[in-house]
N, C-alpha and C. Protein backbone atom coordinates (compact mmCIF):
# COMPACT_ATOMS: atom_id res chain seq x y z
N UNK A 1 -44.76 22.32 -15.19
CA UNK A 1 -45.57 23.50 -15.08
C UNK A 1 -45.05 24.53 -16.08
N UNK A 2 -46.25 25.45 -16.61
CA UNK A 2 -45.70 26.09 -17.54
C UNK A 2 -46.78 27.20 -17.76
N UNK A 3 -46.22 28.53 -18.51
CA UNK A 3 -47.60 29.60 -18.58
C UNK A 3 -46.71 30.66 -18.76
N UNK A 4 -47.79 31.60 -19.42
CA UNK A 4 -47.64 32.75 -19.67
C UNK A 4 -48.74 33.95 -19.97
N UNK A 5 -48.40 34.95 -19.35
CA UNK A 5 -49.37 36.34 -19.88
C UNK A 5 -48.45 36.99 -20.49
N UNK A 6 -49.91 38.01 -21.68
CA UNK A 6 -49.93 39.37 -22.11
C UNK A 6 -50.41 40.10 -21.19
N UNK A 7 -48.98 41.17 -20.82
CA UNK A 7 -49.18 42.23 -20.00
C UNK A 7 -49.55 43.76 -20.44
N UNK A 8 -50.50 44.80 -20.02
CA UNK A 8 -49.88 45.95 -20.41
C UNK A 8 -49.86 46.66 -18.89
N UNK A 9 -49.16 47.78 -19.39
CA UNK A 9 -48.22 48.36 -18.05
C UNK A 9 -48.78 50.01 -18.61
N UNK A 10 -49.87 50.85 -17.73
CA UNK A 10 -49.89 51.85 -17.69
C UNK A 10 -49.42 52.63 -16.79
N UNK A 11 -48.55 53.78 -16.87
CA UNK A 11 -48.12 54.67 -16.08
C UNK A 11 -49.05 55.87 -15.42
N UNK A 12 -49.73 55.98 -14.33
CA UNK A 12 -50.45 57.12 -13.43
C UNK A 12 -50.12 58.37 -13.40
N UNK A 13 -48.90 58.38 -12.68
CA UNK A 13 -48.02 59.42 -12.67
C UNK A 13 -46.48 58.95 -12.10
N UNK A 14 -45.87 60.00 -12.61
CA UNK A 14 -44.18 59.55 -13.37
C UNK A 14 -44.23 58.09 -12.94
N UNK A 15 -43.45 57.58 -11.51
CA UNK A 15 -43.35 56.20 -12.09
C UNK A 15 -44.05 55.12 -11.75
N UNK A 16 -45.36 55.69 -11.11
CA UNK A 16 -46.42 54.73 -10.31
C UNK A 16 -46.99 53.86 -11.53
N UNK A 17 -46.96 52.69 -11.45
CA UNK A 17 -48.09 52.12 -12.74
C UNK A 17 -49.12 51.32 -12.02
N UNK A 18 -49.67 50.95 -12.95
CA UNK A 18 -50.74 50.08 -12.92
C UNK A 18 -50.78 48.93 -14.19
N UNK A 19 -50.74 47.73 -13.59
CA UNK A 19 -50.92 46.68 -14.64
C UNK A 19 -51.64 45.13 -14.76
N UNK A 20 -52.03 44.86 -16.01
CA UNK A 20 -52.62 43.75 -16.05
C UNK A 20 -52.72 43.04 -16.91
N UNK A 21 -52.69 41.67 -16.95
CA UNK A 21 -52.76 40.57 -17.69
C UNK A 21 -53.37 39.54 -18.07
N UNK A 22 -53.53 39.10 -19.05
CA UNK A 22 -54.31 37.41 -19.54
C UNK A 22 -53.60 36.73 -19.78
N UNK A 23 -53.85 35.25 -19.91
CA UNK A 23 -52.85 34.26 -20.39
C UNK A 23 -53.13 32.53 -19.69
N UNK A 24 -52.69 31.87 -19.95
CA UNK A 24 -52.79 30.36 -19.95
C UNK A 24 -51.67 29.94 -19.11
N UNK A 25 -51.72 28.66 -18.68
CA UNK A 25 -51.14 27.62 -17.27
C UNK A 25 -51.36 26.26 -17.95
N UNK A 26 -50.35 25.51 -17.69
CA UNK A 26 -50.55 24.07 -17.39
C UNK A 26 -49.91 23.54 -16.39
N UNK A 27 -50.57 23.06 -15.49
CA UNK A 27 -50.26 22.34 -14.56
C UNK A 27 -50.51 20.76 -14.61
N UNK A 28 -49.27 20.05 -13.27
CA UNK A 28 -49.99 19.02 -13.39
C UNK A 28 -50.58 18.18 -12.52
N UNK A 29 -52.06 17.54 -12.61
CA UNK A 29 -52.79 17.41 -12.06
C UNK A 29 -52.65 16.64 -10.90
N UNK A 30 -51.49 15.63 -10.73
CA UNK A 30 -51.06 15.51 -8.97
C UNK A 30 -51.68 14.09 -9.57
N UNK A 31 -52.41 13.19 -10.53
CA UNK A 31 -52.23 11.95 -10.42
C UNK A 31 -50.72 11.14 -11.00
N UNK A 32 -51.02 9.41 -10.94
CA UNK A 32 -50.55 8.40 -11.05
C UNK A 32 -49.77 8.77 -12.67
N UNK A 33 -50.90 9.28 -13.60
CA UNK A 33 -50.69 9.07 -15.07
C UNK A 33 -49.66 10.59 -15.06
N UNK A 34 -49.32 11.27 -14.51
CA UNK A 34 -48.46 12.56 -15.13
C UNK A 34 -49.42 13.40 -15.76
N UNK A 35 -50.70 13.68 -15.71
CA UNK A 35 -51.57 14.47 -16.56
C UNK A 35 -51.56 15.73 -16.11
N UNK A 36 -51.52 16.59 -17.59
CA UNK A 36 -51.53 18.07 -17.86
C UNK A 36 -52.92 18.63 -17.57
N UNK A 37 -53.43 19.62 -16.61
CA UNK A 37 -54.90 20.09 -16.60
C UNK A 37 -54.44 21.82 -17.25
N UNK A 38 -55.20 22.73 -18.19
CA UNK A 38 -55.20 23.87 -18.76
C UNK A 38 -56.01 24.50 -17.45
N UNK A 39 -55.39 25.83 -17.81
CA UNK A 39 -55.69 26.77 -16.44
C UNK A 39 -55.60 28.19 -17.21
N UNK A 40 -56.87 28.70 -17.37
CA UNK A 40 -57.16 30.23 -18.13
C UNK A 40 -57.18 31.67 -17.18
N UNK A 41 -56.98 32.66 -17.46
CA UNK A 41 -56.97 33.65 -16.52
C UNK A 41 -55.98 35.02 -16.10
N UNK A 42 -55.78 35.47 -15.56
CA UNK A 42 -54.95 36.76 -15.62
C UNK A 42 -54.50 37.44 -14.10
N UNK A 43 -53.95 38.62 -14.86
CA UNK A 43 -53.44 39.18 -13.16
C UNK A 43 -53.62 40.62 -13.40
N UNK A 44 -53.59 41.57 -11.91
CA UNK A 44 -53.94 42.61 -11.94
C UNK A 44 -52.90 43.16 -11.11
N UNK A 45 -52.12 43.85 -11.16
CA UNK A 45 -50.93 44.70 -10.27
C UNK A 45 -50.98 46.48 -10.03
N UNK A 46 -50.32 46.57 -9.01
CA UNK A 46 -49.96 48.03 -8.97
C UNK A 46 -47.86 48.31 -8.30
N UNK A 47 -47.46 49.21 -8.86
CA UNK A 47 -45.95 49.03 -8.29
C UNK A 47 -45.37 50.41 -8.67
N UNK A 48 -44.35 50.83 -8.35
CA UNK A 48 -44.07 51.90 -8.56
C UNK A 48 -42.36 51.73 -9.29
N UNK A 49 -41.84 52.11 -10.58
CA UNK A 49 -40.61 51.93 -11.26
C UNK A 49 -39.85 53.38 -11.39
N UNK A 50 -38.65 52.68 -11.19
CA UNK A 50 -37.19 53.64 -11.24
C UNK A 50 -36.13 53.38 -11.67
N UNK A 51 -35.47 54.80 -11.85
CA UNK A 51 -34.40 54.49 -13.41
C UNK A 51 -33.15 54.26 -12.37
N UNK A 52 -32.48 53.62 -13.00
CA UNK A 52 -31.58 52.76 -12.70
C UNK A 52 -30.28 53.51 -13.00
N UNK A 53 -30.50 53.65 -14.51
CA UNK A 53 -29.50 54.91 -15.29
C UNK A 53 -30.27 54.89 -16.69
N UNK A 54 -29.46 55.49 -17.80
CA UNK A 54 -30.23 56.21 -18.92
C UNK A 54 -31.17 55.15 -19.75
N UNK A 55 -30.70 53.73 -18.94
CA UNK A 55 -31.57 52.31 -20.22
C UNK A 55 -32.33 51.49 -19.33
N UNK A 56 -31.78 51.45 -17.93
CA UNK A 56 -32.02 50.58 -17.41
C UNK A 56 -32.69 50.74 -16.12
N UNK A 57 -34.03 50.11 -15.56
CA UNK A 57 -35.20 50.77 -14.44
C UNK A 57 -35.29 49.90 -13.55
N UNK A 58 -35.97 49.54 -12.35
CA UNK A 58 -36.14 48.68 -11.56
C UNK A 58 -37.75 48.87 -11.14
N UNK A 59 -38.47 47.90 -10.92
CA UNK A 59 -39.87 48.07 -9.93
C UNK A 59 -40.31 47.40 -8.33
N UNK A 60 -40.77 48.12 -8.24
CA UNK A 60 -41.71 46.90 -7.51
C UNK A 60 -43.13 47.34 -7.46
N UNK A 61 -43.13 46.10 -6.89
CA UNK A 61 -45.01 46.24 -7.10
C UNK A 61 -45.88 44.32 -6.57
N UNK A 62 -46.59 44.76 -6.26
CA UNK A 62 -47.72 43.46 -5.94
C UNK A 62 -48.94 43.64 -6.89
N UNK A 63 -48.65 41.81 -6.91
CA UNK A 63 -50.21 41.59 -7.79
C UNK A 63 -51.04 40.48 -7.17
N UNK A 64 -51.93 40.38 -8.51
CA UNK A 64 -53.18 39.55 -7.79
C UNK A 64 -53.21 38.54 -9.03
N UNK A 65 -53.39 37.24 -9.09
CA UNK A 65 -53.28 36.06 -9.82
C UNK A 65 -54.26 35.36 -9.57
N UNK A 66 -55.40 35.60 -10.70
CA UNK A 66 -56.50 34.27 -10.70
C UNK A 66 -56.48 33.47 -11.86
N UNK A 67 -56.91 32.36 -12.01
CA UNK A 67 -56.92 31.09 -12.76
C UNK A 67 -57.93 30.47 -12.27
N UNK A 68 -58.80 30.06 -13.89
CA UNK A 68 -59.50 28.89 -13.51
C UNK A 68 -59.01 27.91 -14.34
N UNK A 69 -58.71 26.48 -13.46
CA UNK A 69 -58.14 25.36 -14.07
C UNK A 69 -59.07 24.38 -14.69
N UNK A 70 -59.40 23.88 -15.66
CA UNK A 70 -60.37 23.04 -16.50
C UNK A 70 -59.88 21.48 -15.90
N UNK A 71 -60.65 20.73 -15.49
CA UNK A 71 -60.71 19.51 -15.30
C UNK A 71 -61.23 18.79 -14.80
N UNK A 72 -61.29 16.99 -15.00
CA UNK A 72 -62.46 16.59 -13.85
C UNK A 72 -62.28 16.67 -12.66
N UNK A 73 -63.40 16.63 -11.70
CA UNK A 73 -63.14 17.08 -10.26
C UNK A 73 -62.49 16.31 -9.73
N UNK A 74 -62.15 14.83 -10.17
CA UNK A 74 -61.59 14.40 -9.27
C UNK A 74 -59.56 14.77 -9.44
N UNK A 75 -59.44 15.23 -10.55
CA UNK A 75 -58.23 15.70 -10.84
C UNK A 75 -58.30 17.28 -10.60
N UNK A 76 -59.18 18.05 -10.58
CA UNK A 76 -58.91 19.43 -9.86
C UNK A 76 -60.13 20.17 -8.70
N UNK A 77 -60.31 19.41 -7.52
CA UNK A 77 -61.16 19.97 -7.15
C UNK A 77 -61.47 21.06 -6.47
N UNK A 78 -60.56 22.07 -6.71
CA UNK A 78 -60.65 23.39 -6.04
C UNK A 78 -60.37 24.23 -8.06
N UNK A 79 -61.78 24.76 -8.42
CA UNK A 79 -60.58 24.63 -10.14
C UNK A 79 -60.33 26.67 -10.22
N UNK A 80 -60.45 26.98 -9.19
CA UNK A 80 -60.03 28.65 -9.16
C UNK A 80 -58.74 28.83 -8.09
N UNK A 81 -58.07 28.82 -8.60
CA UNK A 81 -56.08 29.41 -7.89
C UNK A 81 -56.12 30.48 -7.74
N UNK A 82 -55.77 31.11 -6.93
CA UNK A 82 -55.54 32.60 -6.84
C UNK A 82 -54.29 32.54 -6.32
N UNK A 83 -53.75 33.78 -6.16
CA UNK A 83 -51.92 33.81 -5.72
C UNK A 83 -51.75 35.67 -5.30
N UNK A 84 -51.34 35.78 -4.31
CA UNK A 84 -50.87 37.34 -4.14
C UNK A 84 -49.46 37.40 -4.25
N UNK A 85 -49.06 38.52 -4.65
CA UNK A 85 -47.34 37.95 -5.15
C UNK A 85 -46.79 39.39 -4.90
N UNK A 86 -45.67 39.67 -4.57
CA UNK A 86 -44.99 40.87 -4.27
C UNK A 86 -43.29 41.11 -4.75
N UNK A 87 -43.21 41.67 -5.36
CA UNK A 87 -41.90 41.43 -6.30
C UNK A 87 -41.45 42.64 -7.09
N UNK A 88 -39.85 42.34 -7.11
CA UNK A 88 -39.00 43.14 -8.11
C UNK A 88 -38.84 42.83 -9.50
N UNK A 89 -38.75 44.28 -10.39
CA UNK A 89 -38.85 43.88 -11.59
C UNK A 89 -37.37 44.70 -12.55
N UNK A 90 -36.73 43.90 -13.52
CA UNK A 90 -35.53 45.05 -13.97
C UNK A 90 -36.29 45.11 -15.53
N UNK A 91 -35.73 45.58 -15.98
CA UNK A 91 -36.23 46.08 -17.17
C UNK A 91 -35.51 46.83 -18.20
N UNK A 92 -35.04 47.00 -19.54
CA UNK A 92 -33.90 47.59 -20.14
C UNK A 92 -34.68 48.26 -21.16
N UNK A 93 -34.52 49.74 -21.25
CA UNK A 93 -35.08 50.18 -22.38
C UNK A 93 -34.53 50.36 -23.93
């Protein structure tokens, strides 16, 4: 398994943000042969970040993770993933 997004991270006010992303997945499809299915899509978050000291911040925040996975049905038959996720973030400026 493997993937990645482009994130951007807007700030509301001081350290509330708001953020969101696109980006690509490969997973694998759960047969016999080891096959790779592509999975397109992005995420949407909100969290609130704090300084740590003069370089270094911490967050948290929850997001929302959709994907649609490309493949035949019989190798993906549910082909939209979603994921709610809730998590810390460090960060060095």
């Amino acid at each position: 398994m493997f993937g990645g997004d482009f994130e951007f991270t807007g700030y509301a006010w001081q350290g509330l943000y708001l953020r969101t992303g696109l980006g690509g997945v490969g997973l694998p499809a759960g047969d016999a042969a080891n096959t790779l299915v592509a999975g397109m899509g992005g995420n949407v978050g909100v969290g609130y970040e704090f300084w740590l000291n003069a370089s270094a911040a911490a967050s948290v925040g929850i997001t929302y993770d959709l994907r649609y996975v490309a493949g035949a049905p019989e190798l993906v038959p549910e082909p939209l993933r979603h994921t709610g996720m809730v998590g810390m973030r460090f960060s060095f400026y």
